[in-house]
C-alpha atoms as a PDB file:
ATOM      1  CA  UNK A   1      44.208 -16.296 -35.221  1.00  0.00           C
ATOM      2  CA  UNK A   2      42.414 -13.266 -36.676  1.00  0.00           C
ATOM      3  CA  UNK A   3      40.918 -12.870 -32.978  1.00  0.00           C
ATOM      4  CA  UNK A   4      44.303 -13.380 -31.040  1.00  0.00           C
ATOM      5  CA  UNK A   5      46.029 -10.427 -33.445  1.00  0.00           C
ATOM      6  CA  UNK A   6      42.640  -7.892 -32.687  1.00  0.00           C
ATOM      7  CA  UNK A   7      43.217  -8.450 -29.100  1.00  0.00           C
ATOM      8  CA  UNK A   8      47.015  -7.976 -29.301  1.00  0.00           C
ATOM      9  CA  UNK A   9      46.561  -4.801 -31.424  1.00  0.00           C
ATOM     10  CA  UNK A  10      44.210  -3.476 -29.221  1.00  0.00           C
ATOM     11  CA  UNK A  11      46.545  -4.053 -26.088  1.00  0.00           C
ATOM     12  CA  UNK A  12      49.355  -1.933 -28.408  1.00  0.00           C
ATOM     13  CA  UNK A  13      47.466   1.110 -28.839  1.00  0.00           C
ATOM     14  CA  UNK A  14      45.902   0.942 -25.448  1.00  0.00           C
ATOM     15  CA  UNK A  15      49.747   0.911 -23.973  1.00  0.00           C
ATOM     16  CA  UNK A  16      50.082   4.193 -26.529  1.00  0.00           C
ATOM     17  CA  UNK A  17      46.588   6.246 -25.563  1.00  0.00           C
ATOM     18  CA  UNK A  18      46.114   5.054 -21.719  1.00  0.00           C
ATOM     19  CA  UNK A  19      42.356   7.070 -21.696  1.00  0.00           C
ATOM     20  CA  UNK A  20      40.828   4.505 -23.660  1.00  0.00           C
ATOM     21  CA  UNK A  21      39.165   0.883 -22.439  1.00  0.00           C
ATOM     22  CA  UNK A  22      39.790  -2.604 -24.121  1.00  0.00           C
ATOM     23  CA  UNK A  23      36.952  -4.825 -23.398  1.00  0.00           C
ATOM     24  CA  UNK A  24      37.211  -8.338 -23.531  1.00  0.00           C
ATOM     25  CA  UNK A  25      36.135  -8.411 -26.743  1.00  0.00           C
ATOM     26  CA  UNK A  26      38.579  -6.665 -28.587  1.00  0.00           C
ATOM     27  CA  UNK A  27      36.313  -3.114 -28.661  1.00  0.00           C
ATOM     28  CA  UNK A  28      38.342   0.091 -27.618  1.00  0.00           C
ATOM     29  CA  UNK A  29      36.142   2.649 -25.809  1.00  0.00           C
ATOM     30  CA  UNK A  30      36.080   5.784 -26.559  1.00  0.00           C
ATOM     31  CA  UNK A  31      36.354   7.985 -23.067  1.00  0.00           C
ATOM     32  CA  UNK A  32      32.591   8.939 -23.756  1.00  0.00           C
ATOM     33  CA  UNK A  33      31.759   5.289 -24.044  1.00  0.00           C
ATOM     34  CA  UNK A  34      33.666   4.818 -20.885  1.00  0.00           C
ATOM     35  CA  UNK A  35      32.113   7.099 -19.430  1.00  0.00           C
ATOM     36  CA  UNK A  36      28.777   5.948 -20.192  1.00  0.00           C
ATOM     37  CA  UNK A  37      29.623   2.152 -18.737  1.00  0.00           C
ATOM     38  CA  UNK A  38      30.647   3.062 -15.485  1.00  0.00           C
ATOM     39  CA  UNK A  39      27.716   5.189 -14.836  1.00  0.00           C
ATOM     40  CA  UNK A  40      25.686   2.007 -15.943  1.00  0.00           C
ATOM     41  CA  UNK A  41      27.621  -0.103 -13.625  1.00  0.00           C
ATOM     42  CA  UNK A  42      27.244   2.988 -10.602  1.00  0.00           C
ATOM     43  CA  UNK A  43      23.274   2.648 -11.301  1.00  0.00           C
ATOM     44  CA  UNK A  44      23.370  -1.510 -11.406  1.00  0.00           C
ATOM     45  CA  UNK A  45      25.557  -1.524  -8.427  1.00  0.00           C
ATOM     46  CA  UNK A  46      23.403   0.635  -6.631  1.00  0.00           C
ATOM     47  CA  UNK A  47      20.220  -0.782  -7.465  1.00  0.00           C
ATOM     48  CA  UNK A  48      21.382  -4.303  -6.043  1.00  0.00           C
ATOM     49  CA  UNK A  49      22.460  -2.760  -3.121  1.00  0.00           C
ATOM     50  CA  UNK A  50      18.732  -0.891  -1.934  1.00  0.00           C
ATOM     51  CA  UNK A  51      17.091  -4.114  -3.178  1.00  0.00           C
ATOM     52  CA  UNK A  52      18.799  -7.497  -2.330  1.00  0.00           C
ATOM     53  CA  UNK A  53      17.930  -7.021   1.290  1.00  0.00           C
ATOM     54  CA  UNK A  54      14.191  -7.373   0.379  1.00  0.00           C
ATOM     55  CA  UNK A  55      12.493 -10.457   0.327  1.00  0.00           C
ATOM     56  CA  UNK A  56       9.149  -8.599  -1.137  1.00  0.00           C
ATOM     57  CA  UNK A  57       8.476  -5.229  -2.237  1.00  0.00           C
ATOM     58  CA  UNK A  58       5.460  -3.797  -2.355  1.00  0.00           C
ATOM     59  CA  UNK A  59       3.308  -1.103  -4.898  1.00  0.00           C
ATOM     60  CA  UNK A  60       3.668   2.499  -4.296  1.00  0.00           C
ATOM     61  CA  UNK A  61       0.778   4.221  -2.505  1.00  0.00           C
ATOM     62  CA  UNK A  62       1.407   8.155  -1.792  1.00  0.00           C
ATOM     63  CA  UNK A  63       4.927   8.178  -2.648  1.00  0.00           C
ATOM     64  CA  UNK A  64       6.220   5.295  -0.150  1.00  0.00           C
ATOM     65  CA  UNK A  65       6.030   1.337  -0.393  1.00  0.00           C
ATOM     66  CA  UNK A  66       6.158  -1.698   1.599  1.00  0.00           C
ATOM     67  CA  UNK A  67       9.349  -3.587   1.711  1.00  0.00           C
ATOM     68  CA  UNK A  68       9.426  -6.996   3.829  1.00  0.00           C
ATOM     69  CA  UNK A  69      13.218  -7.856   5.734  1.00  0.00           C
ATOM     70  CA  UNK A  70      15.192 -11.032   5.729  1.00  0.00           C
ATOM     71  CA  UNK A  71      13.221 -12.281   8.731  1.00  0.00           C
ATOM     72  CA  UNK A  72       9.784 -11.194   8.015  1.00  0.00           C
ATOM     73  CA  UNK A  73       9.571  -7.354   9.457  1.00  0.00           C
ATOM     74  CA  UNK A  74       7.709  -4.570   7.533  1.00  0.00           C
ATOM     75  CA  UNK A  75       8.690  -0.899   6.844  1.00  0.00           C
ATOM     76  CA  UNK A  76       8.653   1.486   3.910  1.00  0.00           C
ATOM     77  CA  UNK A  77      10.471   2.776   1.354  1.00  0.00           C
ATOM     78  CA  UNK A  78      10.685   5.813  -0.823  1.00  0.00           C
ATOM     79  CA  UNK A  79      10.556   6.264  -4.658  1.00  0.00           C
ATOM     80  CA  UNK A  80      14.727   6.779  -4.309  1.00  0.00           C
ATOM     81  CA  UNK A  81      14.796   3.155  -3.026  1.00  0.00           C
ATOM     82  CA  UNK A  82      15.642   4.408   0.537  1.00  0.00           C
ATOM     83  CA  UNK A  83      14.476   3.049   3.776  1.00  0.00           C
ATOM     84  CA  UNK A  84      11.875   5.710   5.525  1.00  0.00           C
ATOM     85  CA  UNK A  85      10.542   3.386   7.608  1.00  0.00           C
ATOM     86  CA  UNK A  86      12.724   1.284   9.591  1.00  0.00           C
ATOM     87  CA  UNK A  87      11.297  -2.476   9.072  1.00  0.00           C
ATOM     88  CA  UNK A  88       9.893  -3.251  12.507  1.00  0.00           C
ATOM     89  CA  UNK A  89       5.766  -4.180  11.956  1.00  0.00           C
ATOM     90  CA  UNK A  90       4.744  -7.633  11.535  1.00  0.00           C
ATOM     91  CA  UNK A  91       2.341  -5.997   9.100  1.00  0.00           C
ATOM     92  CA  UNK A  92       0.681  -3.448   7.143  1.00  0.00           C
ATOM     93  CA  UNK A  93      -1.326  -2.195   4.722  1.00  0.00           C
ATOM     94  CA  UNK A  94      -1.088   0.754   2.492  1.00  0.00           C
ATOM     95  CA  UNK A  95      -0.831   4.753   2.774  1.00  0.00           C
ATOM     96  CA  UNK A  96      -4.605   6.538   2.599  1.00  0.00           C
ATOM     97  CA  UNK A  97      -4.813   9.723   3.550  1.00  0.00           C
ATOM     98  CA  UNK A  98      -1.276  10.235   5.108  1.00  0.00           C
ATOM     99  CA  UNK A  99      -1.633   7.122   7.194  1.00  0.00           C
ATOM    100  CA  UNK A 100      -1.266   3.479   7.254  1.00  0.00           C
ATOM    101  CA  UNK A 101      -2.282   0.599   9.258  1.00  0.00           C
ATOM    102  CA  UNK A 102       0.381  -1.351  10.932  1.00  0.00           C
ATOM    103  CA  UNK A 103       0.283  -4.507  13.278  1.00  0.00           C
ATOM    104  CA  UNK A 104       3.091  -4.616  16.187  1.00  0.00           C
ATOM    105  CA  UNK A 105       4.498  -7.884  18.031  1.00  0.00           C
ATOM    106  CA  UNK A 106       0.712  -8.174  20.284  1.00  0.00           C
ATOM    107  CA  UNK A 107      -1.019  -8.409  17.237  1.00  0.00           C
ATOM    108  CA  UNK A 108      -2.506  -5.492  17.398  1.00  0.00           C
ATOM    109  CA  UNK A 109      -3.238  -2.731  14.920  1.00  0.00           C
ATOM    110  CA  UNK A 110      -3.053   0.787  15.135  1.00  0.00           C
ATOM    111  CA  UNK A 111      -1.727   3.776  12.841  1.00  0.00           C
ATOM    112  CA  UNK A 112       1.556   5.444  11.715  1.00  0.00           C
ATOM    113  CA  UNK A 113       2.553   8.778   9.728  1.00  0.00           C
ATOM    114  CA  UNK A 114       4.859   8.998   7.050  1.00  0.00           C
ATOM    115  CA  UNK A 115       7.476   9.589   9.336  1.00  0.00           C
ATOM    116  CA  UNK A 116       7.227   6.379  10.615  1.00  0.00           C
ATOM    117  CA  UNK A 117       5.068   8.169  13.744  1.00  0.00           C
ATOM    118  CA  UNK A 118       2.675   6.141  15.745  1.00  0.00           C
ATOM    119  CA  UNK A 119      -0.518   8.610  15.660  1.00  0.00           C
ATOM    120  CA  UNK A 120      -3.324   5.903  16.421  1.00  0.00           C
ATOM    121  CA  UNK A 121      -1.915   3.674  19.187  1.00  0.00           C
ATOM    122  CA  UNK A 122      -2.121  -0.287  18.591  1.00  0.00           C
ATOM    123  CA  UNK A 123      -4.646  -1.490  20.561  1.00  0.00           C
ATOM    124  CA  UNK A 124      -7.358  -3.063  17.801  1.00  0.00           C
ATOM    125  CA  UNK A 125      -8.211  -6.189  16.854  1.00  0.00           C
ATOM    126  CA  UNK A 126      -8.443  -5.432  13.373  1.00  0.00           C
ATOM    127  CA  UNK A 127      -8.511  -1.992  11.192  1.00  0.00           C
ATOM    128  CA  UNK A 128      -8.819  -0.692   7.817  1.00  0.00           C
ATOM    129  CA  UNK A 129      -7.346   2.225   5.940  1.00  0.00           C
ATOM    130  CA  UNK A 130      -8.806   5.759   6.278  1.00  0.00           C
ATOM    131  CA  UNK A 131     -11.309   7.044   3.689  1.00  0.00           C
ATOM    132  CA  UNK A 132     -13.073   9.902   3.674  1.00  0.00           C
ATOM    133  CA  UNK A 133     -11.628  11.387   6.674  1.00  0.00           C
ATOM    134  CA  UNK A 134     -12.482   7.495   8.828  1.00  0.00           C
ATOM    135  CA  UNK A 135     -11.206   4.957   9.375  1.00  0.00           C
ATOM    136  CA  UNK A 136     -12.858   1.560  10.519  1.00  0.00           C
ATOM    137  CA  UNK A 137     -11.522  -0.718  13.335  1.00  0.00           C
ATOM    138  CA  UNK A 138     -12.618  -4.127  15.422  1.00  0.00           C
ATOM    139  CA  UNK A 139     -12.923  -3.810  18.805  1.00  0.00           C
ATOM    140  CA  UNK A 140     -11.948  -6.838  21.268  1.00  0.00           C
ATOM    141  CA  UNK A 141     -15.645  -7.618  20.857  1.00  0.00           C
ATOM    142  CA  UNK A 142     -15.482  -8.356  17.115  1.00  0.00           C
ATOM    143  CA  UNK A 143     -17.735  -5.446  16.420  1.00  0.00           C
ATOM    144  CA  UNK A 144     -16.559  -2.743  13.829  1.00  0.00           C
ATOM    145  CA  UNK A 145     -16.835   1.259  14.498  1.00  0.00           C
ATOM    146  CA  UNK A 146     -15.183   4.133  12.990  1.00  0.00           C
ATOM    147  CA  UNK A 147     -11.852   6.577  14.381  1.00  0.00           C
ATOM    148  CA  UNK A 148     -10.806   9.748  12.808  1.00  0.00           C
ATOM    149  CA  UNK A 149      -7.287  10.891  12.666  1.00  0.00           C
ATOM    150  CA  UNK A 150      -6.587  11.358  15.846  1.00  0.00           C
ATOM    151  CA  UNK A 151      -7.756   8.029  16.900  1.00  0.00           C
ATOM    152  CA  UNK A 152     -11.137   9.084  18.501  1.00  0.00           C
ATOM    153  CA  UNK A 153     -13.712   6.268  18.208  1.00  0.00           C
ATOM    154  CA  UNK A 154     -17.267   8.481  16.367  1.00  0.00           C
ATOM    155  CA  UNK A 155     -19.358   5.563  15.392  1.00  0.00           C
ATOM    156  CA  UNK A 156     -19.182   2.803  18.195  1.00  0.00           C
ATOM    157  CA  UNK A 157     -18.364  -0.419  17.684  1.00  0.00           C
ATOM    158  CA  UNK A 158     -21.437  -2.436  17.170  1.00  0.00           C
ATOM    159  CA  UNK A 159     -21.869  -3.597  13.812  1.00  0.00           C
ATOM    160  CA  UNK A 160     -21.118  -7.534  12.883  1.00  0.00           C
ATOM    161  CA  UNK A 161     -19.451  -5.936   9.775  1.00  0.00           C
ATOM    162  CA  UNK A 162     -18.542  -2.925   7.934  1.00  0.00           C
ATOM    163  CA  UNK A 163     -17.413  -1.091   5.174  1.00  0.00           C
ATOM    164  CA  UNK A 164     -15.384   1.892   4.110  1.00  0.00           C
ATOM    165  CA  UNK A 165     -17.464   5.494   3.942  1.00  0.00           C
ATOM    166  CA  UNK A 166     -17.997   6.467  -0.280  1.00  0.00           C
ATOM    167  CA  UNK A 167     -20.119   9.762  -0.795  1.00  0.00           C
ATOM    168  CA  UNK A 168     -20.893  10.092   3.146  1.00  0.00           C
ATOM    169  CA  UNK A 169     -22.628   6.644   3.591  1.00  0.00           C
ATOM    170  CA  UNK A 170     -21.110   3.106   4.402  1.00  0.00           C
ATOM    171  CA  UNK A 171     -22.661  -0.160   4.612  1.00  0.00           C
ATOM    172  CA  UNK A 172     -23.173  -1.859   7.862  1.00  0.00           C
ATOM    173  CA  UNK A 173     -24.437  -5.198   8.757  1.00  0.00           C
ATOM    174  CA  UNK A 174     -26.211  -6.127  11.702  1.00  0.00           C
ATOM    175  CA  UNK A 175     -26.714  -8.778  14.092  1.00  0.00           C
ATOM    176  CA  UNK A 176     -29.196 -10.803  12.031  1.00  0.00           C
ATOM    177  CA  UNK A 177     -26.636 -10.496   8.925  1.00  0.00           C
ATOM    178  CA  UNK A 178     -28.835  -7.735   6.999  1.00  0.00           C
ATOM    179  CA  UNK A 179     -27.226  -4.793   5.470  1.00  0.00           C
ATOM    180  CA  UNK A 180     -28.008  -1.244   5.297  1.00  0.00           C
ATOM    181  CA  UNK A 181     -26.551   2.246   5.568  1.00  0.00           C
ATOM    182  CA  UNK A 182     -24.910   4.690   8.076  1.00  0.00           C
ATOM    183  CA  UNK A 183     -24.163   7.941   7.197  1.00  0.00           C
ATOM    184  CA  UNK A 184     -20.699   9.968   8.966  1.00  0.00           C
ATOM    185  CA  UNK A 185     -22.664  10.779  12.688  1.00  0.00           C
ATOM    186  CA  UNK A 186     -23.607   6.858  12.561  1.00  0.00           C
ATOM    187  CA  UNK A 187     -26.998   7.051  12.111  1.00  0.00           C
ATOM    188  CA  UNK A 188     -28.612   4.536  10.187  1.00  0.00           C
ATOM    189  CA  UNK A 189     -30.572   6.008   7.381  1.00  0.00           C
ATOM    190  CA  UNK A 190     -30.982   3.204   5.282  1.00  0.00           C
ATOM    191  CA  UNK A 191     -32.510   0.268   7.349  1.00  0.00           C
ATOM    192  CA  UNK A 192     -30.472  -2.974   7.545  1.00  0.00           C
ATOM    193  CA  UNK A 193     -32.772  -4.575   5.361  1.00  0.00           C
ATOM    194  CA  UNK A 194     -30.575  -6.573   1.973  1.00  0.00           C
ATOM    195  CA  UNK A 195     -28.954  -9.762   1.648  1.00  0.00           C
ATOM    196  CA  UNK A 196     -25.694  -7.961   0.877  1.00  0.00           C
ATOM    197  CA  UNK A 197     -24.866  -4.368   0.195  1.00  0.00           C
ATOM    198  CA  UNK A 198     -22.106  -2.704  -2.414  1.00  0.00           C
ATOM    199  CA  UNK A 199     -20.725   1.084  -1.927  1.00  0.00           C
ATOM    200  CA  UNK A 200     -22.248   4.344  -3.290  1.00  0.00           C
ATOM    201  CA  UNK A 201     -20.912   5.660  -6.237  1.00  0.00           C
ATOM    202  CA  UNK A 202     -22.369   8.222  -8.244  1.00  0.00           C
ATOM    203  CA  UNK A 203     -25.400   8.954  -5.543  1.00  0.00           C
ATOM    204  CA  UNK A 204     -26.590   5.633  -6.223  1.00  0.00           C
ATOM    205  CA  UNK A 205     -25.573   1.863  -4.449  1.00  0.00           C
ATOM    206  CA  UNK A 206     -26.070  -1.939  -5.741  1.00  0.00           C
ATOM    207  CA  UNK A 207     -28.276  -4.372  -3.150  1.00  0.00           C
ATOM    208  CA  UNK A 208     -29.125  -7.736  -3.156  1.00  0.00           C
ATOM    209  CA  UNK A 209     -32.779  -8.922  -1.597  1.00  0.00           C
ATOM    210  CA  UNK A 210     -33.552 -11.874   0.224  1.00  0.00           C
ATOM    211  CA  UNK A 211     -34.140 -13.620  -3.090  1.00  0.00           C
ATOM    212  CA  UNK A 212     -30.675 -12.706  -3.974  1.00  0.00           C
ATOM    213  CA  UNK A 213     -32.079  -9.996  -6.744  1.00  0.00           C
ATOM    214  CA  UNK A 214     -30.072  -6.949  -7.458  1.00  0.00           C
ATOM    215  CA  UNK A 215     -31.632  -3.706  -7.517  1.00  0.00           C
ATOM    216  CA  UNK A 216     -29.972   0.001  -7.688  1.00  0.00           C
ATOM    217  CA  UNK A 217     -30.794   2.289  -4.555  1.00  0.00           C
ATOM    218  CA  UNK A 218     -30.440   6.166  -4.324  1.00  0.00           C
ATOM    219  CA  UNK A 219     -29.342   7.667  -0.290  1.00  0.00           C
ATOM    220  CA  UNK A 220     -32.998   7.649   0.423  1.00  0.00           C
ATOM    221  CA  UNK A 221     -33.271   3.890   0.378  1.00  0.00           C
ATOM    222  CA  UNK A 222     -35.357   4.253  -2.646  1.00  0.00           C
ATOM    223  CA  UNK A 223     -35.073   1.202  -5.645  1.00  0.00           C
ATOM    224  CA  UNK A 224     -33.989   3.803  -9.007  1.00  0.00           C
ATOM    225  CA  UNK A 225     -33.221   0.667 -11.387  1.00  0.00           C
END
């Protein structure tokens, strides 16, 4: 009863100040409060809006993620929510270095800008992101090499497998499985020689030997720890 007479008094003095809000339960709003609740209700509508077309988001990397459509196509998507990239890749990885790796309907990779600008045709087998200026790719082959920005293969592809440049050097395996090091012209200057091979960092790189021991070398090749 006590309930049924708030709600009724409420309705009164709303019918005698029309610039306040009764809310269903019995609270007047003040116009501030008012105020307040539809730009909550603005900011909730408009968040379902950029987002319920999405059936995965993505992190952020350089200002722009990955957002995946209702029927599977990738694009990108600024920190406002807003569609940059129109969703058209079957897939991609993440901005490095003003770039990113996309795969179109062939299944082939290649590279777009930020403005959603193919810079790096697709034609590879396989790629990943740039670092340090390169980036590394799989030719038809199966054999990895390295592009710059403008797409022009510097190291051929010959190695079984490879990794991103750290400090000037990347590892490279060979035929015969052993790893070693190439440095940014491609030449090898630490001989493919380890079971398995880890990135420089801090002038110095983890191997394993054929006994599956780890040892710390320096860009020499040289064993430091």
């Amino acid at each position: 009863m006590k309930t049924i007479l708030k709600i009724l008094l409420a309705a009164f003095v709303l019918s005698l100040t029309p610039t306040v809000y009764v809310c269903a339960q019995g609270h007047i709003e003040t116009p501030v409060e008012r105020k307040a609740r539809q730009e909550r209700e603005a900011a909730a509508k408009k968040k379902k809006t950029t987002t319920k077309n999405w059936r995965e988001l993505g992190f952020f990397h350089e200002g722009l993620a990955s957002v995946v459509d209702a029927i599977g196509k990738i694009g990108f998507i600024d920190k406002t929510r807003k569609l940059v990239i129109p969703c058209k890749w079957n897939d991609a990885g993440a901005f490095s270095e003003g770039l990113v790796s996309v795969k179109d309907a062939n299944d082939k990779w290649g590279f777009i800008d930020k403005m959603g600008k193919v810079v790096i045709p697709c034609k590879w087998k396989s790629v990943v992101g740039f670092r340090e200026g390169l980036a590394k790719v799989k030719d038809a082959n199966g054999k990895w090499g390295y592009i710059d920005k403008t797409g022009k293969v510097v190291i051929s592809c010959q190695w079984k497998d490879a990794g991103y440049f750290s400090e000037g050097m990347a590892w490279v395996q060979d035929a015969n499985g052993k790893y070693g090091y190439i440095d940014k012209t491609g030449k090898l200057v630490i001989p493919c020689m380890w079971r398995w091979a880890w990135i420089f960092d801090n002038g110095r790189a983890r191997v394993d030997d054929a006994n599956g021991k780890s040892h710390y070398i320096d860009k020499t090749g040289k064993i430091i720890d």
